[in-house]
PDB file of N, CA and C in Angstrom:
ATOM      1  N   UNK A   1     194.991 104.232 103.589  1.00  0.00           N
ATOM      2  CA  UNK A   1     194.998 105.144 102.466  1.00  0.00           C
ATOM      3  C   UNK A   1     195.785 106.393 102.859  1.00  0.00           C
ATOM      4  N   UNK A   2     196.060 107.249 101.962  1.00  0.00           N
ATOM      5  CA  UNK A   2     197.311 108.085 102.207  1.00  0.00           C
ATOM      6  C   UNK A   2     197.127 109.341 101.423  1.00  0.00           C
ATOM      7  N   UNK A   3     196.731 110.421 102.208  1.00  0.00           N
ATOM      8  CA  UNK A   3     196.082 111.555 101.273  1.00  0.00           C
ATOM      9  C   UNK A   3     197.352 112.502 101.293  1.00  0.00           C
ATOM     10  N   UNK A   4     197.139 113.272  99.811  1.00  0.00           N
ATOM     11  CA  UNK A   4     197.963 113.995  99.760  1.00  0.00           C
ATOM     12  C   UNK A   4     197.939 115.765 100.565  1.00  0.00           C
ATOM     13  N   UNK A   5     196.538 115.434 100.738  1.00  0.00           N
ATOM     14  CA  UNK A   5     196.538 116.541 101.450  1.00  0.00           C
ATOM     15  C   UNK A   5     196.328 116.560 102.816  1.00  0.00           C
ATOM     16  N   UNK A   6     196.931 117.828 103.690  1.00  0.00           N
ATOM     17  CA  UNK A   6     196.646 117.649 105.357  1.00  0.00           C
ATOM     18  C   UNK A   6     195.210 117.723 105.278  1.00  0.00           C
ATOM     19  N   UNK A   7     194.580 117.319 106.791  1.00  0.00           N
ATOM     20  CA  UNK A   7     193.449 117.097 106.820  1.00  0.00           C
ATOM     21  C   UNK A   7     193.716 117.738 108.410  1.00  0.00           C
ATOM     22  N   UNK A   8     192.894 118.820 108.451  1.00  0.00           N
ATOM     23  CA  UNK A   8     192.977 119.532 109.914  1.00  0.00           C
ATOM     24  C   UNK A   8     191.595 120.098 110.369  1.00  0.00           C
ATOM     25  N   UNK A   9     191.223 119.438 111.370  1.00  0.00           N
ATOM     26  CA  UNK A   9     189.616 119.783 112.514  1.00  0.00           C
ATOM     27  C   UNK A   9     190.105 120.912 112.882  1.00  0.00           C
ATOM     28  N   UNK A  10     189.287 121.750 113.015  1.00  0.00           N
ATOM     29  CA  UNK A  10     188.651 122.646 114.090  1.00  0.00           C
ATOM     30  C   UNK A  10     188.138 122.889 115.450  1.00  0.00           C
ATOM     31  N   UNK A  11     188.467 122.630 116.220  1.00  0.00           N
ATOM     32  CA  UNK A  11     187.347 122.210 117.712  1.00  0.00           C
ATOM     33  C   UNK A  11     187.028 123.771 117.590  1.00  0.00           C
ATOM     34  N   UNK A  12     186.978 125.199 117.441  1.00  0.00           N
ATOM     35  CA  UNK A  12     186.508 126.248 117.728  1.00  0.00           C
ATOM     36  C   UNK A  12     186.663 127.113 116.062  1.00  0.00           C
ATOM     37  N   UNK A  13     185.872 126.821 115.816  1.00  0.00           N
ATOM     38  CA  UNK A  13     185.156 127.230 114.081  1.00  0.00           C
ATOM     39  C   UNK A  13     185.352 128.757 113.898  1.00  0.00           C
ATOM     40  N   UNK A  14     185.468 129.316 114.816  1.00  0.00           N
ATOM     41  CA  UNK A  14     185.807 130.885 114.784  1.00  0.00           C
ATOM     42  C   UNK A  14     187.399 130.920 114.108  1.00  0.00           C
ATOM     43  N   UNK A  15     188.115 130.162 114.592  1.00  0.00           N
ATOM     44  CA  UNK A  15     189.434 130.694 114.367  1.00  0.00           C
ATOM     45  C   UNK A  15     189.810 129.881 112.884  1.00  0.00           C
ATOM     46  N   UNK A  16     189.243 129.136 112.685  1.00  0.00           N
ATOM     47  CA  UNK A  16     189.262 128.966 111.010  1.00  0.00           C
ATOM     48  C   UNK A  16     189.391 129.823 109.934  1.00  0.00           C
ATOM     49  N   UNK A  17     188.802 131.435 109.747  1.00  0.00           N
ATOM     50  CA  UNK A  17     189.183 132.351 108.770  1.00  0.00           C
ATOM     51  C   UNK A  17     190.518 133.000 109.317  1.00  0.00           C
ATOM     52  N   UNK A  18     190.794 132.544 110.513  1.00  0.00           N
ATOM     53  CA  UNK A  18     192.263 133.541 110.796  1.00  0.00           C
ATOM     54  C   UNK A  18     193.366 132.492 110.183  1.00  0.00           C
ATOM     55  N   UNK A  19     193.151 131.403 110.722  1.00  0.00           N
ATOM     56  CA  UNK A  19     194.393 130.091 109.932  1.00  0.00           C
ATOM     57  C   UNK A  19     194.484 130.241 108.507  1.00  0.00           C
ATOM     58  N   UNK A  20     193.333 130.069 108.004  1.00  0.00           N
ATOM     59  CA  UNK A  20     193.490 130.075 106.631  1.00  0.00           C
ATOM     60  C   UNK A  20     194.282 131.266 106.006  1.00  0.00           C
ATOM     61  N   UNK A  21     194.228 132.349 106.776  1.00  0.00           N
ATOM     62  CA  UNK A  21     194.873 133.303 106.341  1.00  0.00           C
ATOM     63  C   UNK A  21     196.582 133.787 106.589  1.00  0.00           C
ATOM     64  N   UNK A  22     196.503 133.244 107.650  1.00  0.00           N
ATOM     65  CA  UNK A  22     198.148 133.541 108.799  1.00  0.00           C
ATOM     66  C   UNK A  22     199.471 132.702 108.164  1.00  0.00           C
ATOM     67  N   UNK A  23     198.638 131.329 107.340  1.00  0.00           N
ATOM     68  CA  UNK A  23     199.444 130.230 107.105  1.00  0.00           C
ATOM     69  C   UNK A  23     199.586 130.652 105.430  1.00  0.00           C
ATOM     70  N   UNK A  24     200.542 129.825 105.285  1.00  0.00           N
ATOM     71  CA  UNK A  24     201.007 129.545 103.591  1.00  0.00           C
ATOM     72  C   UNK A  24     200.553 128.488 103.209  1.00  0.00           C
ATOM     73  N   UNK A  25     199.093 128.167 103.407  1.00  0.00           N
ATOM     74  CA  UNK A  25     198.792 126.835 102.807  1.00  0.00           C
ATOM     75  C   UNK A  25     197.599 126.916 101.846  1.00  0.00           C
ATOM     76  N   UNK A  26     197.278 126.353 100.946  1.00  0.00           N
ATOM     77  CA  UNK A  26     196.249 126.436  99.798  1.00  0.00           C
ATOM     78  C   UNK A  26     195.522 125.455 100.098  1.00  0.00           C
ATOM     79  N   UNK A  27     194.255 125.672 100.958  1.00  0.00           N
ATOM     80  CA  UNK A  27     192.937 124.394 101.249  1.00  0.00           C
ATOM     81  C   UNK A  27     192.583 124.100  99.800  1.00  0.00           C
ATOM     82  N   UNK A  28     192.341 122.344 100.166  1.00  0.00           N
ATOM     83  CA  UNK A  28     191.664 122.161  99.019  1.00  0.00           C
ATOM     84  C   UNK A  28     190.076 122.194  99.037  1.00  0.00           C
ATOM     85  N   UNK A  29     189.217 121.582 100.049  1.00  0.00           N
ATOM     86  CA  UNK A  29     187.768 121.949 100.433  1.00  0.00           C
ATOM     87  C   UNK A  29     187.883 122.152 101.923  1.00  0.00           C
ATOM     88  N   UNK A  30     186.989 123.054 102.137  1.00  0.00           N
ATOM     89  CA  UNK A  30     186.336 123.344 103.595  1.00  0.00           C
ATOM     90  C   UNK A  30     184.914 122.766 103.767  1.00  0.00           C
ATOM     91  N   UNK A  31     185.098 121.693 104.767  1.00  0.00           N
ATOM     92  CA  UNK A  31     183.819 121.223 104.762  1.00  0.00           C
ATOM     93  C   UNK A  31     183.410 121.465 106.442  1.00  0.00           C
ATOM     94  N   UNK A  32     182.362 122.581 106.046  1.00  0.00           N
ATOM     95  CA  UNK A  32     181.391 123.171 107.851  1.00  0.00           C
ATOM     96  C   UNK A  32     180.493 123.027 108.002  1.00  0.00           C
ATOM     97  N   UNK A  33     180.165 122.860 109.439  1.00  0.00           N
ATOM     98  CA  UNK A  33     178.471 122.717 109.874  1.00  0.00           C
ATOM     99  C   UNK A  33     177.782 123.932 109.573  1.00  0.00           C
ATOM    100  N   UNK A  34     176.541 124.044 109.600  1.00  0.00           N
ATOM    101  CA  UNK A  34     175.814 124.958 109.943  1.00  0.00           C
ATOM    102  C   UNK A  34     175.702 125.660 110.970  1.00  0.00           C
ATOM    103  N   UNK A  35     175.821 124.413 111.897  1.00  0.00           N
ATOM    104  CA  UNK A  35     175.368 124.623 113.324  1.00  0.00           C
ATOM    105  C   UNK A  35     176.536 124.267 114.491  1.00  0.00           C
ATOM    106  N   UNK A  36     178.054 125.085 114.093  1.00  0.00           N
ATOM    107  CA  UNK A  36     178.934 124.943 114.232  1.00  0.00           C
ATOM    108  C   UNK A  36     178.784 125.856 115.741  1.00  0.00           C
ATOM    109  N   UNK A  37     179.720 125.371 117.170  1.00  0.00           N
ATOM    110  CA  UNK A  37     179.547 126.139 118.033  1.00  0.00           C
ATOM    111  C   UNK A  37     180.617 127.463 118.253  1.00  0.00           C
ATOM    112  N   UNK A  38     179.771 128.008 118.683  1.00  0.00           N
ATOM    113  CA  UNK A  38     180.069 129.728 118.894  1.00  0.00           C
ATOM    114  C   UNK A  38     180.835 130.518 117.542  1.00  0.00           C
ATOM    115  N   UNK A  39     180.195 129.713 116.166  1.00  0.00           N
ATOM    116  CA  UNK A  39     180.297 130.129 115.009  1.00  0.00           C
ATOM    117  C   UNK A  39     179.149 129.786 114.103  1.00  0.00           C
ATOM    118  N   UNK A  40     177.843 130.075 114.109  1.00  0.00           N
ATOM    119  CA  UNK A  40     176.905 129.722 113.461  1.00  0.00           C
ATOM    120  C   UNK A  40     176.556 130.216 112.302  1.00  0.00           C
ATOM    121  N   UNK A  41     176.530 129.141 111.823  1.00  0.00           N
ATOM    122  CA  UNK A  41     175.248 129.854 109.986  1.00  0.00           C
ATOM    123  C   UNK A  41     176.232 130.044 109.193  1.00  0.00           C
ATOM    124  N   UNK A  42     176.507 131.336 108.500  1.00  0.00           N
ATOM    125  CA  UNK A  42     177.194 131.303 107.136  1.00  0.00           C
ATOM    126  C   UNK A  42     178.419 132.528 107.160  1.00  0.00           C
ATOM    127  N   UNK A  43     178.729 132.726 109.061  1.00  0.00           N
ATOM    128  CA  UNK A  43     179.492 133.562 109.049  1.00  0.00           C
ATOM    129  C   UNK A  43     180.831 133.308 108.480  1.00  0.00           C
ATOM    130  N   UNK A  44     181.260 132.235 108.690  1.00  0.00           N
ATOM    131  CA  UNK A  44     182.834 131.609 107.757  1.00  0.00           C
ATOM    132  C   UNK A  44     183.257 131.891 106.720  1.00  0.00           C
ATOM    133  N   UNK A  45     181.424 131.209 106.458  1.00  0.00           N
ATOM    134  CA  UNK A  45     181.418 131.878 104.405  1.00  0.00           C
ATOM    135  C   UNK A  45     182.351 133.394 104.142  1.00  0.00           C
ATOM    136  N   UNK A  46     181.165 134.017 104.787  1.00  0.00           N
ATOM    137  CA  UNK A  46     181.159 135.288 104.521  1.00  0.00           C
ATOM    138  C   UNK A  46     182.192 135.983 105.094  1.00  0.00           C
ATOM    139  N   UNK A  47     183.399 135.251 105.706  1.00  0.00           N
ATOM    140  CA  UNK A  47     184.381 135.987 106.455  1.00  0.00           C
ATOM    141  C   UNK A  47     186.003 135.152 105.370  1.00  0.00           C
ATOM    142  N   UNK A  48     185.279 133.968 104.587  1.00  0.00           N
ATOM    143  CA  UNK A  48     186.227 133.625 103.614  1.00  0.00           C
ATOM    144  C   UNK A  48     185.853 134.832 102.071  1.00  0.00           C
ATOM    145  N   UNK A  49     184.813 134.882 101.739  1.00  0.00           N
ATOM    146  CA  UNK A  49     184.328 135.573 100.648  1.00  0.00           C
ATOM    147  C   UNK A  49     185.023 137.428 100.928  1.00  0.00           C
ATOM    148  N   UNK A  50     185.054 137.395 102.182  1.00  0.00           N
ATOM    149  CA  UNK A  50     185.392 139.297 102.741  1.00  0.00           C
ATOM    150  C   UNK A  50     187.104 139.161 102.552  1.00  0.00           C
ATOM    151  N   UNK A  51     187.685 138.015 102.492  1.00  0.00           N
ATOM    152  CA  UNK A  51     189.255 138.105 102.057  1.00  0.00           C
ATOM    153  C   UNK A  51     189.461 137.782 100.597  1.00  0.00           C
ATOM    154  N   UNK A  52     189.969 138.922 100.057  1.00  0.00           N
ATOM    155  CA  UNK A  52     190.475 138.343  98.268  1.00  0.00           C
ATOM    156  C   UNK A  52     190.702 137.829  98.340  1.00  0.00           C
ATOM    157  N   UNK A  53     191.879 137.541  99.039  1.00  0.00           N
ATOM    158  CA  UNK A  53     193.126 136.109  98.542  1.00  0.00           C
ATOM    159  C   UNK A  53     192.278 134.647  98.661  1.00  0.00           C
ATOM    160  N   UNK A  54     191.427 134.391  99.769  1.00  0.00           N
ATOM    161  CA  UNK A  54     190.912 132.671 100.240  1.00  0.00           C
ATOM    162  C   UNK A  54     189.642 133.188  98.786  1.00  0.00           C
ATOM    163  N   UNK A  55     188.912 134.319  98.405  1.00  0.00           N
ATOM    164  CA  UNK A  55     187.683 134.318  97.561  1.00  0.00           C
ATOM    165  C   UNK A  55     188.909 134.159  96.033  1.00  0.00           C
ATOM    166  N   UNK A  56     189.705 134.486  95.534  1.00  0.00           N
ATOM    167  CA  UNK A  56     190.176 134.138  94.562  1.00  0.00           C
ATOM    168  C   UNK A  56     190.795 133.012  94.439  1.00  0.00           C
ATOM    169  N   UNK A  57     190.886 131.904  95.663  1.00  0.00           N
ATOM    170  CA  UNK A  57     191.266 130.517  95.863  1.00  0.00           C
ATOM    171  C   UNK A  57     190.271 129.594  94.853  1.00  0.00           C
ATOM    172  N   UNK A  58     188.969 130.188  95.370  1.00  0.00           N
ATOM    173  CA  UNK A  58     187.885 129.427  94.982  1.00  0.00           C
ATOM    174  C   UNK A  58     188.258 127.999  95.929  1.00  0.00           C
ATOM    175  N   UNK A  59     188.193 128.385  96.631  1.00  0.00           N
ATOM    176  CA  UNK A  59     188.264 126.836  97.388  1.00  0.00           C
ATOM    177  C   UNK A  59     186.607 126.307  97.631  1.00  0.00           C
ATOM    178  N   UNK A  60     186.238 125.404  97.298  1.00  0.00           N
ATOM    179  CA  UNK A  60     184.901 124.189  96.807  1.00  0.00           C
ATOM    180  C   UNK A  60     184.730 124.701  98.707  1.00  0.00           C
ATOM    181  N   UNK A  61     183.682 124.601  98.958  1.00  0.00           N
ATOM    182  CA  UNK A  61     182.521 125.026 100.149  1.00  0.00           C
ATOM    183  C   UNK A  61     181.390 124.377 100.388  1.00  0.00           C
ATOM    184  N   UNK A  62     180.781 123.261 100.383  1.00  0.00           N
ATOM    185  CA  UNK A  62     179.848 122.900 100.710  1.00  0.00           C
ATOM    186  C   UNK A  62     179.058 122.367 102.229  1.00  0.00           C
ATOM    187  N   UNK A  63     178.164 122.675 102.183  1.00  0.00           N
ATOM    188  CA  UNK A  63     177.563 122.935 103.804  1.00  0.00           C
ATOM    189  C   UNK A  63     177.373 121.548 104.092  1.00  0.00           C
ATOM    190  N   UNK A  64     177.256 121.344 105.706  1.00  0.00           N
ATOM    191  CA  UNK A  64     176.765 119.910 106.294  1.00  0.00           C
ATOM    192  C   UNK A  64     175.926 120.003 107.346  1.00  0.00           C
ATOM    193  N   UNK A  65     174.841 120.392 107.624  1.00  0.00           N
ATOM    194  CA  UNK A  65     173.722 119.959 108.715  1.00  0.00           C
ATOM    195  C   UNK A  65     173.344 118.609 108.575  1.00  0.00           C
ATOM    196  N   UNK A  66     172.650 118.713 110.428  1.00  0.00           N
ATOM    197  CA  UNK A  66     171.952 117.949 110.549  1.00  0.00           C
ATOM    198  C   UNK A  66     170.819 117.968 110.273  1.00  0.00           C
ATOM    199  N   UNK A  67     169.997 119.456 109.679  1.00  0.00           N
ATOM    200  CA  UNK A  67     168.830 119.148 109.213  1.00  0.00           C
ATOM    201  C   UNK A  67     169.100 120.175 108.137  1.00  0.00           C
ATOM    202  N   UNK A  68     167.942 120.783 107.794  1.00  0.00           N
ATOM    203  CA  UNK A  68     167.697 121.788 106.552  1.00  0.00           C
ATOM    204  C   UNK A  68     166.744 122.723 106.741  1.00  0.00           C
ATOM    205  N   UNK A  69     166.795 123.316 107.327  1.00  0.00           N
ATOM    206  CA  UNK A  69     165.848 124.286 107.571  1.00  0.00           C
ATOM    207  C   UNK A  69     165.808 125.520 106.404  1.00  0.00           C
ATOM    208  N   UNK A  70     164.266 125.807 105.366  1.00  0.00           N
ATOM    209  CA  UNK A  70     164.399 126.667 104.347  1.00  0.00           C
ATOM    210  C   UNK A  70     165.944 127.869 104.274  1.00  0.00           C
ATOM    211  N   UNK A  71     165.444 128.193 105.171  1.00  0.00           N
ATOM    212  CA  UNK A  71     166.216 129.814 105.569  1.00  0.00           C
ATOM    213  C   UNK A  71     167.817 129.143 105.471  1.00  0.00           C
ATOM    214  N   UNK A  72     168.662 128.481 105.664  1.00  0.00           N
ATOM    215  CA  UNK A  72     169.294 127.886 105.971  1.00  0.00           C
ATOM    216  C   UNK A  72     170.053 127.475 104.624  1.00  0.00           C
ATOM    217  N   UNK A  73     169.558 126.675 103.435  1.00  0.00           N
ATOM    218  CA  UNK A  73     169.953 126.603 102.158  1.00  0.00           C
ATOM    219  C   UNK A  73     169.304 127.870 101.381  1.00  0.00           C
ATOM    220  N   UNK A  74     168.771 128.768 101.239  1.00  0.00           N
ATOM    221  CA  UNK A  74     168.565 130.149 100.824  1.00  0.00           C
ATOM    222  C   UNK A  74     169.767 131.169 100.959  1.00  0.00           C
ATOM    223  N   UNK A  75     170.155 131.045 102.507  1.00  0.00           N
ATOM    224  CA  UNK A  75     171.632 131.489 102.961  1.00  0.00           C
ATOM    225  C   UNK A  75     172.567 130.956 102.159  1.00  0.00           C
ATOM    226  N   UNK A  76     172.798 129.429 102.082  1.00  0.00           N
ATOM    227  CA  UNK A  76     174.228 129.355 101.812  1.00  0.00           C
ATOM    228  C   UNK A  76     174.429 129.353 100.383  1.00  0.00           C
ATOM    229  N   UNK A  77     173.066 129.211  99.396  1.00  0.00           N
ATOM    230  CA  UNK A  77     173.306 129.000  98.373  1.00  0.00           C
ATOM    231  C   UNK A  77     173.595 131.016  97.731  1.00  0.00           C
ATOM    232  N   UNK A  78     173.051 131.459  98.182  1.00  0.00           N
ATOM    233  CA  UNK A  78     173.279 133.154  98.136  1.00  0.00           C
ATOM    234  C   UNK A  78     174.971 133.356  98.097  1.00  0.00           C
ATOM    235  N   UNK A  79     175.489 132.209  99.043  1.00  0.00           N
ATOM    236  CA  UNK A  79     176.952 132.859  99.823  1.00  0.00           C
ATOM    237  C   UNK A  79     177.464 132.040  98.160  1.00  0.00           C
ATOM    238  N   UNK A  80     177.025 131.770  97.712  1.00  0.00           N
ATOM    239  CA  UNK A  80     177.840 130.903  96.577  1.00  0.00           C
ATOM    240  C   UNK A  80     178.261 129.743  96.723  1.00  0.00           C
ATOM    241  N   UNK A  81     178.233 128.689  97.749  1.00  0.00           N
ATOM    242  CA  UNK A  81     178.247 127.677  98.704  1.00  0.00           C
ATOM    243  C   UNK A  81     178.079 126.460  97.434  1.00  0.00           C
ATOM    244  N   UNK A  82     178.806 125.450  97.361  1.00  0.00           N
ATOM    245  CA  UNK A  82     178.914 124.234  96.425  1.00  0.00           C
ATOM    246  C   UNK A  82     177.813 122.939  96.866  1.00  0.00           C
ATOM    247  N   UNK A  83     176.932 123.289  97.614  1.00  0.00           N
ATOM    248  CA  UNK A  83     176.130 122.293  97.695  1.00  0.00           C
ATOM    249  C   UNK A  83     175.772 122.488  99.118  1.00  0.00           C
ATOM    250  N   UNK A  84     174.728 122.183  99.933  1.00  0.00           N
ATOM    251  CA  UNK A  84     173.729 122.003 101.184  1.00  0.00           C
ATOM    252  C   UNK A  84     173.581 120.600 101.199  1.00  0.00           C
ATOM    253  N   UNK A  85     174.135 119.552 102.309  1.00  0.00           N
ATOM    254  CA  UNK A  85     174.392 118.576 102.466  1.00  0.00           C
ATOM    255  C   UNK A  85     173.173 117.726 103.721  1.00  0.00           C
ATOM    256  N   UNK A  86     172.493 117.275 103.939  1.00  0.00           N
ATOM    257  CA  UNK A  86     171.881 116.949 105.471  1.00  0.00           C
ATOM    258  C   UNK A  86     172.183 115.550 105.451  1.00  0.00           C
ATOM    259  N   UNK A  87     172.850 115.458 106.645  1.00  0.00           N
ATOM    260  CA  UNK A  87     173.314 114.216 107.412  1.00  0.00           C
ATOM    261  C   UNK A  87     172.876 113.934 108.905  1.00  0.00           C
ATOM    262  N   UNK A  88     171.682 113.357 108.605  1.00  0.00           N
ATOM    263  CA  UNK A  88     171.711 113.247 110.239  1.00  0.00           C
ATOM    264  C   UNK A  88     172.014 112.651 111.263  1.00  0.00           C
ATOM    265  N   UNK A  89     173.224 112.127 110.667  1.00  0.00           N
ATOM    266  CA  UNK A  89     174.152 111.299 111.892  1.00  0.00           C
ATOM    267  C   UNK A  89     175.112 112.357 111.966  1.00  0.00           C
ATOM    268  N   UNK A  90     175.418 113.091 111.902  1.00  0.00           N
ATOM    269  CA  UNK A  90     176.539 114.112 112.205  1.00  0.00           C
ATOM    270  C   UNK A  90     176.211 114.430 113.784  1.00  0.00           C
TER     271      UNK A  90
END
C-alpha cells in the first residue's frame, strides 16, 4: 500500500514540537504516547497548542497508552485531544 503521506517516528519525543515547526510540512495526524520517554503526559500537546501556526493547523491528536489512568484522560481531553486510546500491546 502506498500512502500519500510521509510517515516519520520519533525515537526522542522532545524534539517533535521543534520539527514540526523548523520544516515546511503540514502533518496530517500526530499520533503520541502518554508515556513517551523523557517527554511525558501532555507536554507536546501543550507545546503544539503554545504555537499559532501547528494550533491553527488543527492537526487531529489523539492519545495512545498502555493503560488509562483517570488523571491521564482528564488531561488530554482538557488539551482538546481527539480521543484517549488504550492499547496494551503497545
Amino acid at each position: 500500500m502506498k500512502f500519500i503521506h510521509e510517515i516519520i517516528f520519533f525515537k526522542e519525543a522532545e524534539k517533535t514540537p521543534g520539527y514540526l515547526t523548523m520544516q515546511a510540512i503540514e502533518p496530517f495526524i500526530i499520533l503520541p504516547g502518554i508515556n513517551m520517554p523523557r517527554l511525558k503526559g501532555l507536554k507536546p500537546r501543550e507545546e503544539v497548542l503554545a504555537n499559532e501556526d501547528l494550533r491553527l493547523q488543527c492537526i487531529p491528536y489523539p492519545f495512545f497508552s498502555t493503560g488509562a489512568e483517570q488523571k491521564h484522560v482528564i488531561d488530554a481531553c482538557s488539551k482538546s485531544v481527539q480521543g484517549f486510546f488504550v492499547n496494551p500491546y503497545l
